[in-house]
Protein backbone atom coordinates (compact mmCIF):
# COMPACT_ATOMS: atom_id res chain seq x y z
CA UNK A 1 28.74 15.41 -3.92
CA UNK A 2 31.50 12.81 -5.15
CA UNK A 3 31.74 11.18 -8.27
CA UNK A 4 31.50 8.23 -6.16
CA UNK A 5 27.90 9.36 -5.06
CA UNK A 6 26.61 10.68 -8.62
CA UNK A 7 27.52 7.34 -10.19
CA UNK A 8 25.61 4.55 -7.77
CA UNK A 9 23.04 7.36 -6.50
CA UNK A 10 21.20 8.80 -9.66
CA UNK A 11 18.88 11.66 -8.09
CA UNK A 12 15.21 12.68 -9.67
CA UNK A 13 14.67 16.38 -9.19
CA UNK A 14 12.03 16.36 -11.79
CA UNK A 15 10.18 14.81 -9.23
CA UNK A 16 10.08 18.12 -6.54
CA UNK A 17 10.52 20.75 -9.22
CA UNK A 18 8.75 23.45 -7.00
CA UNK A 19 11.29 22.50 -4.12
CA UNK A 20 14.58 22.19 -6.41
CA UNK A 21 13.75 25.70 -8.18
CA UNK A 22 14.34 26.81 -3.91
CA UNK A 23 17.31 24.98 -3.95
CA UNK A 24 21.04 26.52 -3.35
CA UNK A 25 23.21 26.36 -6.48
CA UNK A 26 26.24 24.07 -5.85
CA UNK A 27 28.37 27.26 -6.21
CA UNK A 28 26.19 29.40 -3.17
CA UNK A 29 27.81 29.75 -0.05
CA UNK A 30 26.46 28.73 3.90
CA UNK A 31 25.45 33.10 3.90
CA UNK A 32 22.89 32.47 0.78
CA UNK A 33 21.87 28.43 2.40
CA UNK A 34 21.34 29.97 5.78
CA UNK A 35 19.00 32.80 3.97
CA UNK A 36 16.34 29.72 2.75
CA UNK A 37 13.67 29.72 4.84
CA UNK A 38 12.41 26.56 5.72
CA UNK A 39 8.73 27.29 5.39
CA UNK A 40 8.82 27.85 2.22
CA UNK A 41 10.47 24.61 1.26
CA UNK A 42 8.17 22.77 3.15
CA UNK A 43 5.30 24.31 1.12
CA UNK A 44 7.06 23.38 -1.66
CA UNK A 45 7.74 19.97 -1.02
CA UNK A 46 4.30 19.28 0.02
CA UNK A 47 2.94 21.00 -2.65
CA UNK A 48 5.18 19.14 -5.13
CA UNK A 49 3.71 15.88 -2.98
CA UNK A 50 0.61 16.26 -3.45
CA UNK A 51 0.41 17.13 -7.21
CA UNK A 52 2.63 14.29 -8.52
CA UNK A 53 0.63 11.59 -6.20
CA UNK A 54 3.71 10.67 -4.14
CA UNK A 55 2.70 8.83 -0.75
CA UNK A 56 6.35 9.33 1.30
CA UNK A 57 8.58 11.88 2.17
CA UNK A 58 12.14 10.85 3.64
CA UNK A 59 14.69 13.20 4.60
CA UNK A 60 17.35 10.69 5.67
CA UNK A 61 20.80 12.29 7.34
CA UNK A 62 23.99 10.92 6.01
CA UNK A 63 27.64 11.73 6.35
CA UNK A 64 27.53 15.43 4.42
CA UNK A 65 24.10 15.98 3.32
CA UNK A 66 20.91 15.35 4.40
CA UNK A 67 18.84 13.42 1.57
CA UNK A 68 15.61 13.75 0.51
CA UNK A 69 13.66 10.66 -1.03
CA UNK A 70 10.20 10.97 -2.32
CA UNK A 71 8.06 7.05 -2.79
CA UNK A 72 5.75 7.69 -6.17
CA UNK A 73 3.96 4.55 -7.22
CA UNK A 74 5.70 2.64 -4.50
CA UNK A 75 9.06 3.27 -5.80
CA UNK A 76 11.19 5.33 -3.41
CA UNK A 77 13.61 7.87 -5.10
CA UNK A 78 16.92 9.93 -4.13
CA UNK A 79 15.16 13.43 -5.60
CA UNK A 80 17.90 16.08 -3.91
CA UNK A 81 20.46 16.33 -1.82
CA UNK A 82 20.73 18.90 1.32
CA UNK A 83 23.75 20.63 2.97
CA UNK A 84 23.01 19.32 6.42
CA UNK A 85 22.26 22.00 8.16
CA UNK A 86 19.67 23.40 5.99
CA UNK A 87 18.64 19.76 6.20
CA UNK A 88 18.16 19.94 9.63
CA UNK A 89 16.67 23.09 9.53
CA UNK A 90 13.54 21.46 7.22
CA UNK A 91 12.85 18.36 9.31
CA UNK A 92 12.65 20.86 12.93
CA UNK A 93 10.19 23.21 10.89
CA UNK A 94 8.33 19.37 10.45
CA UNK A 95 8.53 18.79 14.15
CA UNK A 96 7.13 21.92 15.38
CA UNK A 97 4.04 22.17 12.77
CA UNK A 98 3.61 18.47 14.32
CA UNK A 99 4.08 19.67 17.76
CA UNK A 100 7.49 17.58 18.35
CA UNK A 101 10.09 18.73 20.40
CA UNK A 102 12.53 20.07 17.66
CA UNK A 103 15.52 18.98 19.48
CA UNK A 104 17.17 16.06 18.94
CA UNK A 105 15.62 13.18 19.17
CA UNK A 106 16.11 10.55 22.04
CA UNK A 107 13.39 7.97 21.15
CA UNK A 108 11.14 7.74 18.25
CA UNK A 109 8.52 10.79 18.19
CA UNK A 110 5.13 10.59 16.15
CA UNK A 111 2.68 13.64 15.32
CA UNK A 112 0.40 14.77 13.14
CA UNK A 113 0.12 17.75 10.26
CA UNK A 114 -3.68 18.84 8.82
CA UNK A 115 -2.07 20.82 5.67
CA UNK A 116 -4.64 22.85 3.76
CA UNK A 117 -4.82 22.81 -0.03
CA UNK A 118 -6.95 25.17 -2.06
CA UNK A 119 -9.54 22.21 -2.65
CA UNK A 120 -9.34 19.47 0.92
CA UNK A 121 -6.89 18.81 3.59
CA UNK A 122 -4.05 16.30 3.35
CA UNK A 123 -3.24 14.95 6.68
CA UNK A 124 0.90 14.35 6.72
CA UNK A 125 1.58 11.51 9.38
CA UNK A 126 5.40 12.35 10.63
CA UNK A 127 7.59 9.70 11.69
CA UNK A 128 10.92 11.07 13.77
CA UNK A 129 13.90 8.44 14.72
CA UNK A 130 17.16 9.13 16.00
CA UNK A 131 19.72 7.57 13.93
CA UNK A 132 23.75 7.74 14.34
CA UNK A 133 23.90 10.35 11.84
CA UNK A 134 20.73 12.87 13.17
CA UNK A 135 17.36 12.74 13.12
CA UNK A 136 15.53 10.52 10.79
CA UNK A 137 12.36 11.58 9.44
CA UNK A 138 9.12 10.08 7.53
CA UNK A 139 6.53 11.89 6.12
CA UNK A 140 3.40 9.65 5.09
CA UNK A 141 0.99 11.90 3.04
CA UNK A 142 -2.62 10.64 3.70
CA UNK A 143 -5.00 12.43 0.82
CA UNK A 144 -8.27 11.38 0.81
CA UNK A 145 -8.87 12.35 -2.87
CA UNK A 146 -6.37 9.15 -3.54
CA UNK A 147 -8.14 6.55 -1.04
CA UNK A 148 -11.98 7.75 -2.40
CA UNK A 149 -12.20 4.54 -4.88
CA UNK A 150 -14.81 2.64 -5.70
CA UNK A 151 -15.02 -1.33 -7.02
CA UNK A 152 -14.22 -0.50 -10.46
CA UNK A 153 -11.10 1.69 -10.69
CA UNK A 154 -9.01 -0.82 -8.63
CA UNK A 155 -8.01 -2.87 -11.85
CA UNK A 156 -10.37 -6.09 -10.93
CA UNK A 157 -11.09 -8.10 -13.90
CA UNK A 158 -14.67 -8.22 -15.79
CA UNK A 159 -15.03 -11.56 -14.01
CA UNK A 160 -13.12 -10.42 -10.77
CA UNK A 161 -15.56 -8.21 -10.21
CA UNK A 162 -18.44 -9.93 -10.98
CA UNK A 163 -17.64 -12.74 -8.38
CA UNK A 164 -17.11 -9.84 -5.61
CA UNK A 165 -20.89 -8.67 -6.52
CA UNK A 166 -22.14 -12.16 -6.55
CA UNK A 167 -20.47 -11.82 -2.73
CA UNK A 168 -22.60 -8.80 -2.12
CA UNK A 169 -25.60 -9.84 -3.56
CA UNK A 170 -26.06 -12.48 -0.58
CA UNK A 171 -23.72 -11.19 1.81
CA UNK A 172 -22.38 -13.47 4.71
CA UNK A 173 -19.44 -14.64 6.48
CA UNK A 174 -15.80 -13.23 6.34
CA UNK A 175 -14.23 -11.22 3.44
CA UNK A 176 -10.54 -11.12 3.61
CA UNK A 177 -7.97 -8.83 1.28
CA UNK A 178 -4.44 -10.31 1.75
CA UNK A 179 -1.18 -9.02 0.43
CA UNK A 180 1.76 -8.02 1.69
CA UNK A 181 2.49 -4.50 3.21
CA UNK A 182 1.98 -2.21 0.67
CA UNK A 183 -0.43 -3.96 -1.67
CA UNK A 184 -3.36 -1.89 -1.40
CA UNK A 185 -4.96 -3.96 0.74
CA UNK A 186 -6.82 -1.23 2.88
CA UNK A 187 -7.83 0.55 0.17
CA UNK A 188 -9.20 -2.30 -1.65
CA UNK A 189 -11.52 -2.52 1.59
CA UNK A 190 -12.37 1.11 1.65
CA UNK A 191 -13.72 0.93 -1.73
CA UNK A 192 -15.87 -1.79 -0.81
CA UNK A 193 -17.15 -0.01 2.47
CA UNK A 194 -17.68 2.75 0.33
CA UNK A 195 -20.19 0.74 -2.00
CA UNK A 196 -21.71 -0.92 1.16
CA UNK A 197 -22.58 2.37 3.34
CA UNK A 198 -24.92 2.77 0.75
CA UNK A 199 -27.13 0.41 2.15
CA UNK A 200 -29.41 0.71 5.17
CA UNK A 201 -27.32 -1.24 7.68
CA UNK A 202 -24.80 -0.43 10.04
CA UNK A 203 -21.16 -0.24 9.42
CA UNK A 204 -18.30 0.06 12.06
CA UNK A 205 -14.54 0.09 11.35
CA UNK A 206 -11.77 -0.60 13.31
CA UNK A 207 -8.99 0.56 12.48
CA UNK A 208 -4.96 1.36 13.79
CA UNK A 209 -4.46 4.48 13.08
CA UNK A 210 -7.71 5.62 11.19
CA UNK A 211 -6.23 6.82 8.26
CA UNK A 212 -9.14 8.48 6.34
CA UNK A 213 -12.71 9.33 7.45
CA UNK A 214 -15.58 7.73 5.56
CA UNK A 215 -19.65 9.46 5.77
CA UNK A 216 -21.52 7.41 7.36
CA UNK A 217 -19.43 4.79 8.78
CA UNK A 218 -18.50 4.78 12.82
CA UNK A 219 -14.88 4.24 12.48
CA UNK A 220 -12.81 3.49 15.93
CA UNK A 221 -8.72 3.71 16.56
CA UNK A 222 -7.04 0.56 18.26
CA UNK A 223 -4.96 2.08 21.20
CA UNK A 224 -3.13 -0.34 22.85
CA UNK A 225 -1.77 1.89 25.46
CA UNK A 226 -5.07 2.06 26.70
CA UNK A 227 -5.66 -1.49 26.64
CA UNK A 228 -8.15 -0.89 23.59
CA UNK A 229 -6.82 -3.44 21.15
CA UNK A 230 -8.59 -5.04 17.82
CA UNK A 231 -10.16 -8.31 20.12
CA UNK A 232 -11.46 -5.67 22.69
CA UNK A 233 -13.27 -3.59 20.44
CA UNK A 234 -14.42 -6.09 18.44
CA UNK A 235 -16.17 -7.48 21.86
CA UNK A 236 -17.52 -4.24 22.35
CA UNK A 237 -18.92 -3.26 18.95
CA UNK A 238 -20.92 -6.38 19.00
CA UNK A 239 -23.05 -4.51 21.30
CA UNK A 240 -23.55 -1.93 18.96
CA UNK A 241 -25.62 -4.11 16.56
CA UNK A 242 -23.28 -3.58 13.50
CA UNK A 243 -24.22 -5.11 10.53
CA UNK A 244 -20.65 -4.67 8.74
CA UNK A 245 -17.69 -4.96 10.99
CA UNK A 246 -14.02 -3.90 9.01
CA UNK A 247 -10.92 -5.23 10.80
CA UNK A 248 -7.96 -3.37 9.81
CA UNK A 249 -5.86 -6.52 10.07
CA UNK A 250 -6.09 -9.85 11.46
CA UNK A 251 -2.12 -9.49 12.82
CA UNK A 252 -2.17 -12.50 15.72
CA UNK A 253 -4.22 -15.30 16.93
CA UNK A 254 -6.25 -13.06 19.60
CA UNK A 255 -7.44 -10.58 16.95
CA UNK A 256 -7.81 -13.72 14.53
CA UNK A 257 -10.39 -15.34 17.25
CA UNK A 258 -12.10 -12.41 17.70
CA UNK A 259 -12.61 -11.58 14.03
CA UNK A 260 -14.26 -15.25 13.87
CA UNK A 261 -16.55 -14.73 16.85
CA UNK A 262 -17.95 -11.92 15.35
CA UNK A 263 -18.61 -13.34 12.01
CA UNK A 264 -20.57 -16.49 13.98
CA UNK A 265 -23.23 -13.84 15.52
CA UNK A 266 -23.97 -13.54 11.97
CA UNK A 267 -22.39 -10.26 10.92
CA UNK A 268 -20.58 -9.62 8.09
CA UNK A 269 -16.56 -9.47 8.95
CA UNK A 270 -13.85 -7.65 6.66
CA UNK A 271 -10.42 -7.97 7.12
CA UNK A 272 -6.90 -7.70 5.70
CA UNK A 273 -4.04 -10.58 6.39
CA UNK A 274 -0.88 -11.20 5.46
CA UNK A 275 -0.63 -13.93 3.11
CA UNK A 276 1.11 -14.93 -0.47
CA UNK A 277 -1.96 -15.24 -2.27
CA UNK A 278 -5.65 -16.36 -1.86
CA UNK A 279 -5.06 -20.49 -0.94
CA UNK A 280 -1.46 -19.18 1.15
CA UNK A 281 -5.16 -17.47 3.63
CA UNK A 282 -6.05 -20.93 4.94
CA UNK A 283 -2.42 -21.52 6.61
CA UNK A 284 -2.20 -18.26 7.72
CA UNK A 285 -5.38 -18.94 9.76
CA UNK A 286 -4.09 -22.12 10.56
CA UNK A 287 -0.86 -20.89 11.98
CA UNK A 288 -3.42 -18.25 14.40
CA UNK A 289 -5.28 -21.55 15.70
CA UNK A 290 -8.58 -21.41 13.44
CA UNK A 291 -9.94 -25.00 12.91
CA UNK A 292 -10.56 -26.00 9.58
CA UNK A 293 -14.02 -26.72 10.40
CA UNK A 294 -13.94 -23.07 11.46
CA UNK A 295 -12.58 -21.47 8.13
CA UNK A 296 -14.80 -23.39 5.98
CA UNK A 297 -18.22 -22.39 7.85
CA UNK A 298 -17.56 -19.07 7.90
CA UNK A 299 -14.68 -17.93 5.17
CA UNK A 300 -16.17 -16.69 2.04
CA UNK A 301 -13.94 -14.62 -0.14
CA UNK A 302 -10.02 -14.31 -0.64
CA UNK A 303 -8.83 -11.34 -2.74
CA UNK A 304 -5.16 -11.46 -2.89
CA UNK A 305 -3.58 -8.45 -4.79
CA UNK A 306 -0.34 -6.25 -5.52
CA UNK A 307 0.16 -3.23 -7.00
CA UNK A 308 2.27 -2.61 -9.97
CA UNK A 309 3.81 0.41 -11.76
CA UNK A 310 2.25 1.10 -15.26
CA UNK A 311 4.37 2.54 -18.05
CA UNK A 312 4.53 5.89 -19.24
CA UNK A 313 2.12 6.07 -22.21
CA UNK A 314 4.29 8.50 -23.44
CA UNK A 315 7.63 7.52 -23.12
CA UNK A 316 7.39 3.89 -23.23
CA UNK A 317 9.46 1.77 -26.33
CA UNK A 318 9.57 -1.51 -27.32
CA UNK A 319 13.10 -3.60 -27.08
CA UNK A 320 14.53 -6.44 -27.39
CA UNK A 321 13.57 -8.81 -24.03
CA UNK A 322 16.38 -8.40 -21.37
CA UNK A 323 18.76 -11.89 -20.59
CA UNK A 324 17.59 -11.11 -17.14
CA UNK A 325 13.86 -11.02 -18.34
CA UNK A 326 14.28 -13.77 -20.43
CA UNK A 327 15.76 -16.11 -17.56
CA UNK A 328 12.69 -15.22 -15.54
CA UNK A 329 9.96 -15.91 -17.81
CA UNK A 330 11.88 -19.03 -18.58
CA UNK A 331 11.62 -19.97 -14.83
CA UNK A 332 7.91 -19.23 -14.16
CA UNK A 333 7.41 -21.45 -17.51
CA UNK A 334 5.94 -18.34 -19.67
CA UNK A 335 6.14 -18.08 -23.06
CA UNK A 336 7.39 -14.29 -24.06
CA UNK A 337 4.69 -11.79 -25.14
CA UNK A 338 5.73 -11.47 -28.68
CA UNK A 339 5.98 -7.08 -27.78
CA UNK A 340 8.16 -6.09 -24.74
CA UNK A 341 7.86 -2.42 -23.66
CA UNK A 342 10.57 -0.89 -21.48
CA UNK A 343 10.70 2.47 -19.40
CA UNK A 344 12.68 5.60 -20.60
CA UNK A 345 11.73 8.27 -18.88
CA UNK A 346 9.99 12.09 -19.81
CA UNK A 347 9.03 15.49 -18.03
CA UNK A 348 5.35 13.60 -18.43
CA UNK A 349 6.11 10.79 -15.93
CA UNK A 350 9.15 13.33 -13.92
CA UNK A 351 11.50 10.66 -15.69
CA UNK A 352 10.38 7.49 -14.08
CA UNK A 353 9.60 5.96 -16.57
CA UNK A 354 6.37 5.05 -14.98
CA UNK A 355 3.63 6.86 -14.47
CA UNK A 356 0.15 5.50 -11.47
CA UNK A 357 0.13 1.94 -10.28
CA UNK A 358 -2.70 -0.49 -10.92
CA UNK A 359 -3.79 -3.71 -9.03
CA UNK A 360 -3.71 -7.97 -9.92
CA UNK A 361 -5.97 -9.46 -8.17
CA UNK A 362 -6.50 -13.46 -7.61
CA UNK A 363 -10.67 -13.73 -5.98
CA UNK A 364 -10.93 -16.96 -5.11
CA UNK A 365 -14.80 -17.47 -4.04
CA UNK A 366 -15.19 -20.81 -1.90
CA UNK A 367 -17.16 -23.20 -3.35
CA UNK A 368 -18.67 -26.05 -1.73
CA UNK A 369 -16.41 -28.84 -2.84
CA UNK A 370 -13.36 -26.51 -1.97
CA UNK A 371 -15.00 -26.00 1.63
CA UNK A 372 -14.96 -30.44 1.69
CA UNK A 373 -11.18 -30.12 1.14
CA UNK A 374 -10.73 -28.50 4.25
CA UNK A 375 -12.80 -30.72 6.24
CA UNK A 376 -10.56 -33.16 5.31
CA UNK A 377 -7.19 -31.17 6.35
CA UNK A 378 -5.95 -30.82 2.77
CA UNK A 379 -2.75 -29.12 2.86
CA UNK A 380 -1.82 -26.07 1.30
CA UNK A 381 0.00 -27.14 -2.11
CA UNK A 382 -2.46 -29.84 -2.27
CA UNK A 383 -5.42 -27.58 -1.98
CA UNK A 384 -3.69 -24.91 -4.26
CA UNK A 385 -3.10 -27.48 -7.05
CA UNK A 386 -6.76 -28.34 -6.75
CA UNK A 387 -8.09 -25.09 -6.75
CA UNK A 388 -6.23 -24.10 -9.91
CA UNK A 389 -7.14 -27.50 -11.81
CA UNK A 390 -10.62 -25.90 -11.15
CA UNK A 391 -10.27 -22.84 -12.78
CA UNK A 392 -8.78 -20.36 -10.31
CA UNK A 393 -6.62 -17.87 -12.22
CA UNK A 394 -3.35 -17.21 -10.42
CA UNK A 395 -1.61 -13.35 -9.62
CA UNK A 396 0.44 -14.25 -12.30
CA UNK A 397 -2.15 -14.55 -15.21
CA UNK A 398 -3.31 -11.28 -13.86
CA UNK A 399 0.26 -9.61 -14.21
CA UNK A 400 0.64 -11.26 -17.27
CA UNK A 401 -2.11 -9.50 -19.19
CA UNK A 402 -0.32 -6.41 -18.22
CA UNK A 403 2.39 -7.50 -20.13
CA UNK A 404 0.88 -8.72 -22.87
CA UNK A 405 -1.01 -5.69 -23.58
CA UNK A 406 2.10 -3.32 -23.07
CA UNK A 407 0.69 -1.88 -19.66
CA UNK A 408 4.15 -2.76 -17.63
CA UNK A 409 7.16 -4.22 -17.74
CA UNK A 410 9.47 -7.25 -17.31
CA UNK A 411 11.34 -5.53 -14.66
CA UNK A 412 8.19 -4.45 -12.81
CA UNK A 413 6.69 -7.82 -12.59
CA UNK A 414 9.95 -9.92 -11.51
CA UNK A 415 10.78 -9.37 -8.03
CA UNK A 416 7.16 -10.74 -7.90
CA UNK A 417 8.20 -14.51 -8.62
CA UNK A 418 5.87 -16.95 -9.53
CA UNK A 419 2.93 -15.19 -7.61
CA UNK A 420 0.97 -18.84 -6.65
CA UNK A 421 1.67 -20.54 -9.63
């Protein structure tokens, strides 16, 4: 490795230690490399996965070394470096247990892994893409110990939560969780599904892929290839007399239509959309050719969340707030917490800095008078300045109590912007 590479890359081994302790020394030769066997890494690594509650594996070929890059609360880091062919000796021992062909690949190649630990089965999802410098390979580790949730361990607000049981308490019409890709948007829902299978009724999912299994729900996989797609299912569900129906995502204006179909039969609908936040939900419907008149009969409940990274109760300090910081909470018109906290890094948190992720959340129940605006076409910043003169706390209050009280950081919450403020 150059001094190039060790200045701009900094790597986090603390973050495999099972699979560094397997390791070569930078002084062994291709003899002792060649000796590794790759099963044992892989039980390592996955091992190492598992316990520190990382969600990715990457091992990513580039021009000397393979690397391998580990995402822990939704931060993806550089956590060792590979001579290339033991490398590529790891990610064909990944193929085969995922019954790939473990030559190189020609098009992208997907399989499956059921891994048993002493307690449950993780199911490792493997991703395989031929790139100009080898095979590239993914590694998403599905553990259902992370996904079982329920409403109040997501991070929802006294009064958050309270307005999602008000929901329950006379449930009707569409629920929709929007966020971008990696929010925690589906498990938001599962949580929720979780509390309503409770209930004598009826609940079907639909879902691309099914991810986790949940008792006593009927959960079906989208398969396009067979034609089998979210607005076909949905048609053929209805049938089933469902009295929940959970969309995995509204993701065009077919799946959109069908999703509001179903919710007019009178079943309860729950689905997850891309959006900015809660009021951003009505254009995005918009844009998939649902009349206003449409959203306001039958739309119910926005939750619009992110996840952030929560410091390391034990190595967090307090500093001095950042020019970078500063300019920032300037520009969203904040006034600075008067106690900024800062990462550092410890063997507690594998020297992140950080240690779990928590949600903020913006629920944003429609009330009647908000339902009149859109009869009347009110446009988006229009209808969001409205809603907030009315009392709807923004993503940004929510990350800001985080702040406040020491729970994150500056740098954490600024590639958020202004979150709908």
């Amino acid at each position: 490795m150059s001094k190039h590479t060790e200045r701009f890359r900094p790597l986090k081994p603390d973050i495999a230690p099972r699979f560094a302790k397997l390791m070569p020394g930078d002084g062994e030769n291709a003899q002792a490399i060649d000796a590794i066997e790759p099963e044992t890494l892989f039980h390592a690594l996955i091992e190492d996965a598992t316990s520190t509650g990382a969600s990715d594996l990457h091992l990513d070929p580039e021009e000397n070394h393979y690397c391998l890059r580990i995402r822990k609360d939704g931060a993806l880091n550089d956590a060792r470096l590979l001579p290339t062919s033991l490398g590529e000796r790891v990610l064909n021992h990944f193929k085969v247990m995922a019954d790939l062909d473990p030559t190189p690949a020609l098009q992208p190649m997907e399989g499956w892994i059921d891994y048993e630990l002493e307690e449950r089965k993780v199911n490792l999802r493997i991703t395989c893409v031929p790139s100009i410098g080898g095979d590239k390979l993914s590694i998403r580790l599905l553990d259902p110990k992370r996904i079982r949730v329920n409403m109040q361990e997501l991070g929802l607000a006294t009064k958050q939560s309270d307005q999602i049981q008000t929901w329950i308490s006379d449930i009707q019409g569409m629920f929709l969780v929007v966020g971008p890709v990696g929010s925690g948007k589906t498990t938001t829902l599962y949580a929720l599904i979780d509390e309503l299978r409770h209930r004598e009724r009826s609940t079907v999912t639909i879902e691309d892929p099914v991810e986790y299994r949940i008792e006593g729900v009927a959960q079906m996989q989208v398969s396009p290839k067979r034609d089998f797609t979210f607005a076909n299912a949905l048609k053929s569900i209805l049938r089933l007399d469902p009295d929940y129906i959970m969309v995995g995502e509204m993701r065009d204006a077919t799946s959109a239509a069908a999703c509001l179909d179903a919710a007019m039969t009178g079943k309860v609908l729950l689905s997850t959309l891309h959006s900015k936040d809660a009021i951003g939900t009505i254009t995005a419907l918009r844009n998939y050719g649902i009349e206003d008149f449409e959203i306001a009969a039958m739309l119910e409940v926005v939750v619009s969340q992110r996840l952030v990274r929560k410091l390391c109760p034990e190595c967090k300090r307090e500093e001095s707030l950042k020019p970078i910081d500063h300019t920032w909470i300037k520009s969203v018109g904040r006034e600075s917490p008067e106690k900024i906290f800062y990462p550092q890094g410890c063997d507690a948190c594998g020297g992140l800095g950080y240690h779990g992720r928590t949600g903020i959340f913006e629920v944003w129940n429609l009330s009647e008078k908000e339902k009149e605006l859109l009869l009347q076409h009110t446009d988006e910043q229009s209808l969001r300045q409205k809603v907030r003169e009315w009392g709807l706390p923004s993503l940004l209050d929510a990350a800001w109590s985080l702040l406040e009280s020491g729970e994150t950081s500056p740098e954490e919450l600024r590639p958020l912007g202004n979150l709908g403020d």
